[in-house]
Protein backbone atom coordinates (compact mmCIF):
# COMPACT_ATOMS: atom_id res chain seq x y z
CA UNK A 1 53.68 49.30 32.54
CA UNK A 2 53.34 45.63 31.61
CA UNK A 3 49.50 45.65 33.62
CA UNK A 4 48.46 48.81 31.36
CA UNK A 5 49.32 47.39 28.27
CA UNK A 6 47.71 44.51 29.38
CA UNK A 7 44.47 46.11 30.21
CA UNK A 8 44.47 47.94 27.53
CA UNK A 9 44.84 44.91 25.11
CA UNK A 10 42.36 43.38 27.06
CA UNK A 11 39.82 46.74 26.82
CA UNK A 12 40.98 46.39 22.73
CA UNK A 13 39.94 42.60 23.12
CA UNK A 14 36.78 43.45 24.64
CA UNK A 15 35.93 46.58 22.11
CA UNK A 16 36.48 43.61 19.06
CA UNK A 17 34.17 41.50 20.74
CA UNK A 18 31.73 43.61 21.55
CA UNK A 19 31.73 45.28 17.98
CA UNK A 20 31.37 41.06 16.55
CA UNK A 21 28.43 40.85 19.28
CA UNK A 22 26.84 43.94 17.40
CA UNK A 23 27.36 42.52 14.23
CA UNK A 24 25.87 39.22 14.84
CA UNK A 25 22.99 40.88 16.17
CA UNK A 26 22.30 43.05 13.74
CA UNK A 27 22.61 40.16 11.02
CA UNK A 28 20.23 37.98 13.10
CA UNK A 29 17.61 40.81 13.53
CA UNK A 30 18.06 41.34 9.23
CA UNK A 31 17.44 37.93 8.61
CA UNK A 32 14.54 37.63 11.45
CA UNK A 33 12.95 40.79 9.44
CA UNK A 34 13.81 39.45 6.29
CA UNK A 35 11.64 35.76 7.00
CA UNK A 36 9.42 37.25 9.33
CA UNK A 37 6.83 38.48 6.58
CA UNK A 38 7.51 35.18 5.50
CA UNK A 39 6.33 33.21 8.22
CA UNK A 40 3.11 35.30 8.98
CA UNK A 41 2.21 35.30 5.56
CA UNK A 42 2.59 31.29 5.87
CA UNK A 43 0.68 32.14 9.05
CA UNK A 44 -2.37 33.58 7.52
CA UNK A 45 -2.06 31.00 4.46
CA UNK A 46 -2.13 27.96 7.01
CA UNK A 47 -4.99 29.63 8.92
CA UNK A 48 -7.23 30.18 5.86
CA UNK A 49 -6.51 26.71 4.98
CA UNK A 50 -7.50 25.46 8.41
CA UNK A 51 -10.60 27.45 7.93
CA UNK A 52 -11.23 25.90 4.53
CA UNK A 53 -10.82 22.56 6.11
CA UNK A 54 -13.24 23.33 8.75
CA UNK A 55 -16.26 24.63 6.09
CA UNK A 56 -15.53 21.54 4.10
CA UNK A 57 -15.87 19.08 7.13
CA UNK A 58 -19.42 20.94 7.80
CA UNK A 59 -20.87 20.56 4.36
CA UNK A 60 -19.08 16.76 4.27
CA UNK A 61 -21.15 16.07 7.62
CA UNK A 62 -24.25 17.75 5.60
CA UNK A 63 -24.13 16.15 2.65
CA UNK A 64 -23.60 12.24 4.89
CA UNK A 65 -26.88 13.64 6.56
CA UNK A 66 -29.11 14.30 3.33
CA UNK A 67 -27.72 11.41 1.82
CA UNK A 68 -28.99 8.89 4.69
CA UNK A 69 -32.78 10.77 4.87
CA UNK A 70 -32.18 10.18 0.84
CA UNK A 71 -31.54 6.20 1.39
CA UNK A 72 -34.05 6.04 4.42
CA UNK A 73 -36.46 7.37 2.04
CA UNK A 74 -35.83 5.60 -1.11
CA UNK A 75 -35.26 2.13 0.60
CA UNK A 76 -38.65 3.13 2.64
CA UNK A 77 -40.85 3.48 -0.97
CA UNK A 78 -38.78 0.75 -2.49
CA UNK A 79 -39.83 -1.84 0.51
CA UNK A 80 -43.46 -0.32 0.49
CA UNK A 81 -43.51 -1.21 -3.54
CA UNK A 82 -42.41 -4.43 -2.37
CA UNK A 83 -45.36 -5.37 0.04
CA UNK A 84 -47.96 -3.70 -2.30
CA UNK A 85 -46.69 -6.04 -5.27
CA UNK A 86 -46.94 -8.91 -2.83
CA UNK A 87 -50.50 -7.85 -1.56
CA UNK A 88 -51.73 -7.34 -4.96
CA UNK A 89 -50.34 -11.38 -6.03
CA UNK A 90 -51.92 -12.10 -2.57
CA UNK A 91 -55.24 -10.24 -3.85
CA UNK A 92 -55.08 -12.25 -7.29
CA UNK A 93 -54.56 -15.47 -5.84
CA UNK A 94 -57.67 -14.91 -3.77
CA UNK A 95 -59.73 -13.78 -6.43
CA UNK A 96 -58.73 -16.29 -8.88
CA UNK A 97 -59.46 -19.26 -6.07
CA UNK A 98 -62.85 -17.46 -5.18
CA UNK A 99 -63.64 -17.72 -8.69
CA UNK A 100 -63.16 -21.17 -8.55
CA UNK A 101 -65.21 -21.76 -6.04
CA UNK A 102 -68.29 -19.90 -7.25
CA UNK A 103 -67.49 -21.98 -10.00
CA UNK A 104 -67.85 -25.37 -8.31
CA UNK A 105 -70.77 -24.44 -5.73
CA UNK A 106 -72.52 -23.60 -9.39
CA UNK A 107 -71.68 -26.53 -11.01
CA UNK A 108 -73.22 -28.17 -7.72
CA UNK A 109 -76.61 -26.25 -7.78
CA UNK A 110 -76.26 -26.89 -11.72
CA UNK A 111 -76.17 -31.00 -10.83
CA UNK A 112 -78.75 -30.83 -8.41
C-alpha cells in the first residue's frame, strides 16, 4: 500500500508539473505573440532605414562627383584667366618697348 500511495503522489507530482510546464508555455508563447508584431514592425522600420541610408550614400557619392567636375572646371577658367591676363601684360610690355624703339630708330633717321 505504501508503493501505491507513493506512485500515486508521485503521478499527482507529475500532473502539477506538467500542468506549470503548460502554463509557462502558454505565457511564453503570449508574450512571444504579444512582441512579435513588435519586433517585425522594428524589422521593416530598420530595413527602410537601411534603405534610406543606402539612397543617401548614392546621391552623397553624386553630389562629391559634380562637385569635383564643378572645381576642375572653375579652377580650369580661373587659371586660363590667369595666363590670358599675363599674356595680355606680356603683349603690352612688347608693344610699349616696340614703340620705343620706332621711336629711337626715328629720332636716328631724324639726326641723320
Amino acid at each position: 500500500a505504501g508503493g501505491n500511495a507513493e506512485g500515486g503522489e508521485s503521478r499527482a507530482l507529475q500532473e502539477t508539473l506538467s500542468s506549470f510546464l503548460d502554463a509557462v508555455e502558454q505565457e511564453l508563447m503570449r508574450r512571444i505573440q504579444e512582441r512579435s508584431a513588435a519586433f517585425y514592425s522594428a524589422l521593416d522600420a530598420l530595413q527602410s532605414l537601411a534603405a534610406e541610408v543606402d539612397s543617401t550614400m548614392a546621391e552623397i557619392v553624386a553630389f562629391r562627383a559634380k562637385m569635383r567636375a564643378l572645381d576642375q572646371r572653375l579652377v580650369g577658367h580661373a587659371l586660363r584667366v590667369s595666363q590670358l591676363r599675363r599674356r595680355r601684360r606680356n603683349m603690352e610690355e612688347l608693344h610699349r618697348l616696340l614703340t620705343v624703339v620706332a621711336e629711337v630708330r626715328q629720332t636716328q633717321h631724324s639726326l641723320q
